[in-house]
N, C-alpha and C. Protein backbone atom coordinates (compact mmCIF):
# COMPACT_ATOMS: atom_id res chain seq x y z
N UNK A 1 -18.47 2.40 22.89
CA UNK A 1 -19.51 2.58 21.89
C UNK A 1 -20.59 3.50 22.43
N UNK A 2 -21.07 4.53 21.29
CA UNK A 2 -21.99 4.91 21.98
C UNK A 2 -23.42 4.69 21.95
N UNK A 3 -24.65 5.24 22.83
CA UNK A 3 -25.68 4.65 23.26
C UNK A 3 -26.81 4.81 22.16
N UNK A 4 -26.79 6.16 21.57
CA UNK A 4 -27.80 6.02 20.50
C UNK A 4 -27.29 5.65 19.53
N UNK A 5 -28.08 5.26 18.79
CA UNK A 5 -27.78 4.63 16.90
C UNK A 5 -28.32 5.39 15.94
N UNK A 6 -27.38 5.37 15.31
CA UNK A 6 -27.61 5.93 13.99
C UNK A 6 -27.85 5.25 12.59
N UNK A 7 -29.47 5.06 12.11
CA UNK A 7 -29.72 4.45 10.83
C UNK A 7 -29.14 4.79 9.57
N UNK A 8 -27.98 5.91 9.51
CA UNK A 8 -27.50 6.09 8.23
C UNK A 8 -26.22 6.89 9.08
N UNK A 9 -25.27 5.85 8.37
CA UNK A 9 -23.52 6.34 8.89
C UNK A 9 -22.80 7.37 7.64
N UNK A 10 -22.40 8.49 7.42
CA UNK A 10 -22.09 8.81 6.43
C UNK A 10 -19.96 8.79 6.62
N UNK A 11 -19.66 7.90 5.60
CA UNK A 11 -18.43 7.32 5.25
C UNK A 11 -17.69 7.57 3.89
N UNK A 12 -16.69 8.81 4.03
CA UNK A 12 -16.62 8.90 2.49
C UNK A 12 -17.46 8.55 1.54
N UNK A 13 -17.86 10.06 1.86
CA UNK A 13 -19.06 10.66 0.51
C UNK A 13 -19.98 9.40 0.36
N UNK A 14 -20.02 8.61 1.21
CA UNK A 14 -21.32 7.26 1.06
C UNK A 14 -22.07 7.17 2.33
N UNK A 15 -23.30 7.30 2.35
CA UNK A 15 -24.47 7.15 3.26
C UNK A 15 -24.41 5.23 3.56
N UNK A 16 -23.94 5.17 4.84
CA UNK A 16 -23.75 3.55 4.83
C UNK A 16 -25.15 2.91 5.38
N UNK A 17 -26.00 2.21 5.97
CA UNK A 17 -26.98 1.15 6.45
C UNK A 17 -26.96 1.04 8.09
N UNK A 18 -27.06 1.83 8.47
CA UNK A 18 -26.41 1.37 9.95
C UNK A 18 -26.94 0.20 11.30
N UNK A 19 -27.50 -0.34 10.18
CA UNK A 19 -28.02 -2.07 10.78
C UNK A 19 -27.01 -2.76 10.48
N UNK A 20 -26.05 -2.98 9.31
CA UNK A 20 -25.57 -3.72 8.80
C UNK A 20 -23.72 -3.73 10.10
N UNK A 21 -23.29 -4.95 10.05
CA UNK A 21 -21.84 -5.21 10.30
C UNK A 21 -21.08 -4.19 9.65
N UNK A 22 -20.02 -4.22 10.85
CA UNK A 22 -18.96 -2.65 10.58
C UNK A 22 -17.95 -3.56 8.63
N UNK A 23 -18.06 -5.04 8.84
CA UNK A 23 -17.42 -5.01 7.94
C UNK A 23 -17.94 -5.38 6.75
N UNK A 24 -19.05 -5.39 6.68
CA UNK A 24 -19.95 -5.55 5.71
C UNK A 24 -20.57 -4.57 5.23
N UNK A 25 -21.08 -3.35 5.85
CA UNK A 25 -21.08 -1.79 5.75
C UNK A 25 -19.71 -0.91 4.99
N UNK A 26 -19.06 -1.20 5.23
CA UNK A 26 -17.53 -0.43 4.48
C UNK A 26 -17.45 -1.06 3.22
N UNK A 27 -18.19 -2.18 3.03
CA UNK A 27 -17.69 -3.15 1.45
C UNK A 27 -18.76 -2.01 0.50
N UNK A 28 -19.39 -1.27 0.69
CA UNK A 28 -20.69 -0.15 0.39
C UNK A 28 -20.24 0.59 -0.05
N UNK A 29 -18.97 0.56 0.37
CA UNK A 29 -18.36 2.13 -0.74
C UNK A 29 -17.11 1.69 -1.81
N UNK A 30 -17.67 2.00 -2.83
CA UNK A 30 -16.78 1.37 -3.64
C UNK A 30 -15.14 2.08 -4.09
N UNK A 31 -14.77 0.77 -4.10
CA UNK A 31 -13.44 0.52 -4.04
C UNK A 31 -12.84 0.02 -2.69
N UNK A 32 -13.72 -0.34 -1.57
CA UNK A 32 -13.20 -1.28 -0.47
C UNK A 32 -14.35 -2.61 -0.73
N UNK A 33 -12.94 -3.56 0.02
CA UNK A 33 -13.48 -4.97 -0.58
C UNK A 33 -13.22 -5.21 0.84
N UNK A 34 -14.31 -7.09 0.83
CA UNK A 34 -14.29 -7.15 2.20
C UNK A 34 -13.04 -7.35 3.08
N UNK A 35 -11.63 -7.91 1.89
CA UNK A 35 -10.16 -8.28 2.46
C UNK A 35 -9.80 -6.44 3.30
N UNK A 36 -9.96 -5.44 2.67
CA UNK A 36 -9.55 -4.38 3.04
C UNK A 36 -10.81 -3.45 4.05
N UNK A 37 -11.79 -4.16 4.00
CA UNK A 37 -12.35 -3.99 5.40
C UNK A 37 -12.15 -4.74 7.01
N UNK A 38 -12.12 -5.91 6.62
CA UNK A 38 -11.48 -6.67 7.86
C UNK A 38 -10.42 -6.20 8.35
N UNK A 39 -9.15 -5.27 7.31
CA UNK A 39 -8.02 -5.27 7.88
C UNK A 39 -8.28 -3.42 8.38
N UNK A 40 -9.18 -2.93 8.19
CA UNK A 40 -9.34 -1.90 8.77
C UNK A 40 -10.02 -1.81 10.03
N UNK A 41 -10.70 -2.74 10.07
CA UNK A 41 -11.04 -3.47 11.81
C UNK A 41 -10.45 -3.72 12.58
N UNK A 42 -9.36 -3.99 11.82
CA UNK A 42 -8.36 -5.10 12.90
C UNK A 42 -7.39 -3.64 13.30
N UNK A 43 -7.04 -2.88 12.14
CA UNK A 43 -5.87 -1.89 12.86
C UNK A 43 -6.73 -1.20 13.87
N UNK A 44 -7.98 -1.12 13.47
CA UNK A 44 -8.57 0.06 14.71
C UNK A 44 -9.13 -0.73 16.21
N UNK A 45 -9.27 -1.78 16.03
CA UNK A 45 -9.33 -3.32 16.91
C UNK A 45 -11.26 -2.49 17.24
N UNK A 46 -11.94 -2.48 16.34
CA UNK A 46 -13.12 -2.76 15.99
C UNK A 46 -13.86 -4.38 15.65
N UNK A 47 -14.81 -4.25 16.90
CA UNK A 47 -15.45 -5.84 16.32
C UNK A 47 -15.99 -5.78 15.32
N UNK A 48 -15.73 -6.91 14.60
CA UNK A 48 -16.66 -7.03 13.07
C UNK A 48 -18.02 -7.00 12.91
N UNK A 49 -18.37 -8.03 14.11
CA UNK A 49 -20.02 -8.17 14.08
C UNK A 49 -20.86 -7.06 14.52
N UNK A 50 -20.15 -5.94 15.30
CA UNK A 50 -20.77 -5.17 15.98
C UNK A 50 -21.57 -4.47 14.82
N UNK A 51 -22.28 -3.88 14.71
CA UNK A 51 -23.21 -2.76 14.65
C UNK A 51 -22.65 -1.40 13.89
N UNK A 52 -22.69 -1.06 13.01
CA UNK A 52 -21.96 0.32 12.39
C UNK A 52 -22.94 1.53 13.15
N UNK A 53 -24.10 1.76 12.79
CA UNK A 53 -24.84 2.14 13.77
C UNK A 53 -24.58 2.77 14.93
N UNK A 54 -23.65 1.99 15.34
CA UNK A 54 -23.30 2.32 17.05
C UNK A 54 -21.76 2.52 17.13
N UNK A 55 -21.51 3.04 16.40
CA UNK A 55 -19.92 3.34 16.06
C UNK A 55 -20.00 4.42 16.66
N UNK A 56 -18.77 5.35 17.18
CA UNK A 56 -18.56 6.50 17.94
C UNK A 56 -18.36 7.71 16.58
N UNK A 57 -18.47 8.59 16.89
CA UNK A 57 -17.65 9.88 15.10
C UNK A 57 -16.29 9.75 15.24
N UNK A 58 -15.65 9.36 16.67
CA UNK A 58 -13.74 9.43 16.13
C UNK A 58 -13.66 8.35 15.62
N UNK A 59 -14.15 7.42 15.60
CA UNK A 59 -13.75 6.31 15.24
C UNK A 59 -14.35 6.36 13.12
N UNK A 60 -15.43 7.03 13.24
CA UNK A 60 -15.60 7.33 11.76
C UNK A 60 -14.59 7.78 10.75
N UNK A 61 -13.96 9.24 12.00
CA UNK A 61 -13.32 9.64 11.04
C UNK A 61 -11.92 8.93 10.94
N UNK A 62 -11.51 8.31 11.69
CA UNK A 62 -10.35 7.27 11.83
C UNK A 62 -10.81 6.42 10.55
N UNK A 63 -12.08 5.39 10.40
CA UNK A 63 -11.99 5.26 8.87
C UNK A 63 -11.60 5.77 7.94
N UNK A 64 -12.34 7.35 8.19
CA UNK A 64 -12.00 7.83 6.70
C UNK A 64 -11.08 8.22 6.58
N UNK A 65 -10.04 8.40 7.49
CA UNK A 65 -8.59 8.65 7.41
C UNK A 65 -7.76 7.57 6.78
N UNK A 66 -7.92 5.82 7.23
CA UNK A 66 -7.77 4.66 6.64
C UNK A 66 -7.69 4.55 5.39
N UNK A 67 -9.04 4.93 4.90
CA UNK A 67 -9.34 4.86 3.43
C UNK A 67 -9.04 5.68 2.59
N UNK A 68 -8.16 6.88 3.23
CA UNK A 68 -7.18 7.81 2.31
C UNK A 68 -6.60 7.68 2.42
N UNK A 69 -5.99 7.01 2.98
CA UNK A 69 -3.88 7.03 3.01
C UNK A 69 -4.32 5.36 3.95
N UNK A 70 -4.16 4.57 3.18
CA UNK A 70 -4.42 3.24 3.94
C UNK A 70 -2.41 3.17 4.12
N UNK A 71 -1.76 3.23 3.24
CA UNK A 71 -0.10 3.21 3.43
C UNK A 71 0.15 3.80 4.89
N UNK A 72 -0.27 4.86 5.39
CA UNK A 72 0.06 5.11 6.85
C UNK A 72 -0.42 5.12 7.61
N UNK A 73 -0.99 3.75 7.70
CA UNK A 73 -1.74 2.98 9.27
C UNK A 73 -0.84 1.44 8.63
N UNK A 74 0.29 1.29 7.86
CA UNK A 74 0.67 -0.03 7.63
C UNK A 74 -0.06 -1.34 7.16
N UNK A 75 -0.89 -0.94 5.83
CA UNK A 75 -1.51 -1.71 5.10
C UNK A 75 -0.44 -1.79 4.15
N UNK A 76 -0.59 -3.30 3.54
CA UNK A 76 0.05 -3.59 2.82
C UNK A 76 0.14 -3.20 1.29
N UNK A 77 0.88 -2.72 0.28
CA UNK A 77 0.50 -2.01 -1.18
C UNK A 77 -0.28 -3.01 -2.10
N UNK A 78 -0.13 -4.40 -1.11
CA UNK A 78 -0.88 -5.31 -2.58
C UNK A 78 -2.35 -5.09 -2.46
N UNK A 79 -2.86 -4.91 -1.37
CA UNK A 79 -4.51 -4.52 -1.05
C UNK A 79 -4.91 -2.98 -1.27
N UNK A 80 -4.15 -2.35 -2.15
CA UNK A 80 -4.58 -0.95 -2.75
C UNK A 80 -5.05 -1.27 -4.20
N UNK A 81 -5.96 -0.56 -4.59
CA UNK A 81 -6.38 -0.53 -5.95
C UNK A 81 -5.81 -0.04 -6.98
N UNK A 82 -4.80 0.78 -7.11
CA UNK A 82 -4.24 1.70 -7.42
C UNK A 82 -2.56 1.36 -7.65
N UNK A 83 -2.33 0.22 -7.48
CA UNK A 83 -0.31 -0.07 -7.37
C UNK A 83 0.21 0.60 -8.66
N UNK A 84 1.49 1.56 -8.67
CA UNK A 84 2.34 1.87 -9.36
C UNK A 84 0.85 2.51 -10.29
N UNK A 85 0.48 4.20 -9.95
CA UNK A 85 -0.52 4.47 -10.90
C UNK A 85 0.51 5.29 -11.99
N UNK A 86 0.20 4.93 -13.49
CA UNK A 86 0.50 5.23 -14.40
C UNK A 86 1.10 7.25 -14.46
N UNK A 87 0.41 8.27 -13.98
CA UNK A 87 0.93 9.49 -13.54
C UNK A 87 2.14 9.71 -12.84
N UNK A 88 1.89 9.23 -11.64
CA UNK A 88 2.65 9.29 -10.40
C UNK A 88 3.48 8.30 -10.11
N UNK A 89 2.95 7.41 -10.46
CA UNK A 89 4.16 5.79 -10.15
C UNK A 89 3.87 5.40 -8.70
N UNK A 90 2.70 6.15 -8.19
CA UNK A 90 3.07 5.75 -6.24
C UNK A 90 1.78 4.68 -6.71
N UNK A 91 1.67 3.80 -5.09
CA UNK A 91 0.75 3.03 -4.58
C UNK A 91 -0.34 3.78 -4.11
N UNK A 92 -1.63 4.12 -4.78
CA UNK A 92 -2.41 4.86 -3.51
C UNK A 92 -3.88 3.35 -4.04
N UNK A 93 -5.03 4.43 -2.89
CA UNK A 93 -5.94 3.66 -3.22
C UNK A 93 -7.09 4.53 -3.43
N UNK A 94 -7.79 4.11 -4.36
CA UNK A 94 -9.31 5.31 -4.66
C UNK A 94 -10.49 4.71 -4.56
N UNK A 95 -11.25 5.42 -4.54
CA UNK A 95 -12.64 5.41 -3.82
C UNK A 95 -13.65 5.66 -4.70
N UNK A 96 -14.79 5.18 -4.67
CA UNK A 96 -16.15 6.06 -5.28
C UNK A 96 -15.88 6.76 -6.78
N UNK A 97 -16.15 8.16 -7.24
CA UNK A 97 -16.10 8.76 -8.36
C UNK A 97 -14.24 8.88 -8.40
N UNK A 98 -13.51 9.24 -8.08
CA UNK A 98 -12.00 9.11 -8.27
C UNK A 98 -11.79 7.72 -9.25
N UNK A 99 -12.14 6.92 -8.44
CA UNK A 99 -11.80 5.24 -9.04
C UNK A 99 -13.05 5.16 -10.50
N UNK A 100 -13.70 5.88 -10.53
CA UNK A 100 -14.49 5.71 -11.77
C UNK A 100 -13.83 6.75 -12.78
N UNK A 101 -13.37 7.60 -12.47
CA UNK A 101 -12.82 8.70 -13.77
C UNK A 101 -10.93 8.18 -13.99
N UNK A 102 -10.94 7.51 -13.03
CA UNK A 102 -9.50 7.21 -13.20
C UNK A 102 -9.44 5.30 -13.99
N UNK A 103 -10.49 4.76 -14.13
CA UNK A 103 -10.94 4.00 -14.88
C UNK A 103 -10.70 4.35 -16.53
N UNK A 104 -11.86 5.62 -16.23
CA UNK A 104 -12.02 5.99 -17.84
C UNK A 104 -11.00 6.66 -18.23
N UNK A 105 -10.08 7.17 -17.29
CA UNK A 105 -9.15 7.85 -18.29
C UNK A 105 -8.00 6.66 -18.69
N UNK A 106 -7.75 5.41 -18.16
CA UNK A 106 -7.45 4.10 -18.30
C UNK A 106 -7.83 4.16 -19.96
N UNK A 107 -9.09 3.72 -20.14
CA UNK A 107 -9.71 3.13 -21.02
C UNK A 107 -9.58 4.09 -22.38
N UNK A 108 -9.65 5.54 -21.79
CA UNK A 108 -9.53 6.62 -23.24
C UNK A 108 -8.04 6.76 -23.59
N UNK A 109 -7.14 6.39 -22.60
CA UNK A 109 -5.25 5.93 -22.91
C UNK A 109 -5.03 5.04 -23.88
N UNK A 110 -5.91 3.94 -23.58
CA UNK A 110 -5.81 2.82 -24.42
C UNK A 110 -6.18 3.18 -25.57
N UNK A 111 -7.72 3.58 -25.58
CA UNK A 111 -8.03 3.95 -27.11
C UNK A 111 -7.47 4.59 -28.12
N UNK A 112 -7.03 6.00 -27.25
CA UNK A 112 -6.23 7.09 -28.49
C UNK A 112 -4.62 6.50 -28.40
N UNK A 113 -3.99 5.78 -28.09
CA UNK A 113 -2.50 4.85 -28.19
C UNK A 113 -2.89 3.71 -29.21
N UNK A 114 -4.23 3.60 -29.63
CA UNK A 114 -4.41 2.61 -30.18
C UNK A 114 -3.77 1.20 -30.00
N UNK A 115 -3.85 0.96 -28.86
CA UNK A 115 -3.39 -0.35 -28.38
C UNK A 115 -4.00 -1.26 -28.45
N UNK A 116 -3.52 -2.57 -28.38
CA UNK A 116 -4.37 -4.13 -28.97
C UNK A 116 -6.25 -3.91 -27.66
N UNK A 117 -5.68 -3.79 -26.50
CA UNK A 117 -6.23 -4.11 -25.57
C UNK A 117 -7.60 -2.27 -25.69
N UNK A 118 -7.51 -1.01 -25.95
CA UNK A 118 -7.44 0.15 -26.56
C UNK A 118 -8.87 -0.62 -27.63
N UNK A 119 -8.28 -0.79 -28.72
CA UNK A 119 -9.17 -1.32 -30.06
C UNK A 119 -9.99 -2.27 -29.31
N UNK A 120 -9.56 -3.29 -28.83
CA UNK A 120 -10.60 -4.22 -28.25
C UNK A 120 -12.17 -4.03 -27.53
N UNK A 121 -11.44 -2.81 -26.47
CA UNK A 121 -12.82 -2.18 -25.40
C UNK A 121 -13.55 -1.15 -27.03
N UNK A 122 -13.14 -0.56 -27.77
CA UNK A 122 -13.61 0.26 -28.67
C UNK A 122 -14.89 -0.77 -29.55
N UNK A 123 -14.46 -1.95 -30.18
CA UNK A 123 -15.14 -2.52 -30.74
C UNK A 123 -15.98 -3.41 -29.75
N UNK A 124 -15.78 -3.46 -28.59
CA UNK A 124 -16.69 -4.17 -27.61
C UNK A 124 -16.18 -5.77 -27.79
N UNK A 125 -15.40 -6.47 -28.07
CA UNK A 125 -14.63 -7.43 -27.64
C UNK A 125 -13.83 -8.42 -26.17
N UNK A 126 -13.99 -9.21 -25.96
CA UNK A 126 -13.09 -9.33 -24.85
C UNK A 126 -11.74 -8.89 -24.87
N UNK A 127 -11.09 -8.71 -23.82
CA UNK A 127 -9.97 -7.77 -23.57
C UNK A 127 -8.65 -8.87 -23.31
N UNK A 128 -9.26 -9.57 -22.83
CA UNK A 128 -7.85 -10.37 -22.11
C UNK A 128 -8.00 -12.17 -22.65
N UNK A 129 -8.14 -12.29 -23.58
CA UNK A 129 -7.49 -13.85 -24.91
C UNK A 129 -9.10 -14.65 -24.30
N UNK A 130 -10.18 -14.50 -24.09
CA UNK A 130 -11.38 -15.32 -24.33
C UNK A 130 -11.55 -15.51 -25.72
N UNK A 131 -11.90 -16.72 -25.91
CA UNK A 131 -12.42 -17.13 -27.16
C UNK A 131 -13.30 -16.37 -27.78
N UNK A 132 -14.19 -15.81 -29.08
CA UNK A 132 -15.14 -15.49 -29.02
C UNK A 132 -16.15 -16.36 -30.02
N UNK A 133 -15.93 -17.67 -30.25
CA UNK A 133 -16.35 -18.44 -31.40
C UNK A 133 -18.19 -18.80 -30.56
N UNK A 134 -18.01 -19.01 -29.65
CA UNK A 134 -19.37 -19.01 -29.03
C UNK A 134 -19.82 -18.34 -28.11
N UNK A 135 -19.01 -17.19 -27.36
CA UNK A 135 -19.69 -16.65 -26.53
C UNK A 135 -19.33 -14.79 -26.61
N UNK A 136 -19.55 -13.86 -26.19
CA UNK A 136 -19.68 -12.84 -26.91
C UNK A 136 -20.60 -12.22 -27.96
N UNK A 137 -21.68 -13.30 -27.98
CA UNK A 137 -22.17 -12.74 -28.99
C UNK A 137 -23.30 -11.90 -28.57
N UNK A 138 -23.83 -10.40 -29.07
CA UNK A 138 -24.66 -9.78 -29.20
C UNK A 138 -25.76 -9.51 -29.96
N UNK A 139 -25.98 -9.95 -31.35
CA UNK A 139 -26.91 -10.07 -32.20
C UNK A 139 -27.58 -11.80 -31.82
N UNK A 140 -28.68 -11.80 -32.83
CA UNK A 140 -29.43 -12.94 -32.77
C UNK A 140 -28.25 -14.06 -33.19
N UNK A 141 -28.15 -15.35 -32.84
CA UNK A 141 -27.49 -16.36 -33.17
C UNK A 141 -27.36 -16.57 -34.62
N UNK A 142 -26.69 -16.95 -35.71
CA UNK A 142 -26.74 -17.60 -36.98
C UNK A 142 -26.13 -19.08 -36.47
N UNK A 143 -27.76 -19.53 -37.38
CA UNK A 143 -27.23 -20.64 -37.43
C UNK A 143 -28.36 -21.44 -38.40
N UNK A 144 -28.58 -23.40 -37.91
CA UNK A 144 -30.00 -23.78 -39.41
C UNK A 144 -30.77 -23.25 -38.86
N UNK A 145 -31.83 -22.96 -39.34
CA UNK A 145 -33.44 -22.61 -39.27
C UNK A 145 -34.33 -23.60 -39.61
N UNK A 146 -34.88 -23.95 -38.78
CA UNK A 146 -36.14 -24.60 -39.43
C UNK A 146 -37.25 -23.69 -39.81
N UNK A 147 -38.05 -24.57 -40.93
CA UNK A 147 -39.05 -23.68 -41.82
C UNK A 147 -40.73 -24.74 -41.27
């Protein structure tokens, strides 16, 4: 490790905290969760509690190598965000603005296919069989009034 510290780690395109735990710092960039930070500790045999701060730059960019191709350092496909993507059919995993436009183009598939789930996000509904007899609601309640 090295001797000076650094108060701001920059980690795929994210400015990390560099007070904070190496595996609590990586949960900062979205689309890694803390299951797929621990296991990026463990392949690089990084202590958890240590200090991000005081991380070395090969070892940075060894993250950010992780977090692009997590498949070839032998992570498993169920801890990718991304399984069997609808284009390509592969396992990958995305990050930050990628995982946000690849969301919406999710959501604008659905819409113009006009699919059950499509109509649902359109009219602002729950998506996946919640009730909506009491909860969902957005306007003022109807119901008695007292006078």
């Amino acid at each position: 490790m090295e001797d000076e510290f650094k108060h701001l780690v920059r980690i795929s395109r994210k400015d990390v905290d560099g007070n904070k735990t190496i595996e609590h710092a990586l949960t900062d960039i979205k689309g890694v969760g803390l299951s797929l930070s621990k296991t990026i500790c463990r392949v690089l045999d990084l202590d958890l509690n240590s200090k991000i701060g005081y991380i070395a730059d090969e070892d940075v960019a060894k993250i950010e190598d992780i977090i692009e191709d997590p498949k070839a350092f032998d992570i498993p496909s169920w801890m990718l965000n991304r399984r069997e993507d609808y284009v390509t059919g592969e396992d990958i995993h995305l990050i930050e603005s990628d995982l946000d436009m690849t969301l919406r183009d999710d959501l604008n598939r659905m819409k113009k296919t006009r699919s059950y789930k499509g109509r649902r996000h359109e009219v602002g509904l729950p998506v996946r069989g919640q009730r909506t007899k009491s909860t969902f609601r957005k306007s003022a309640s109807v119901g008695v009034r007292r006078s």
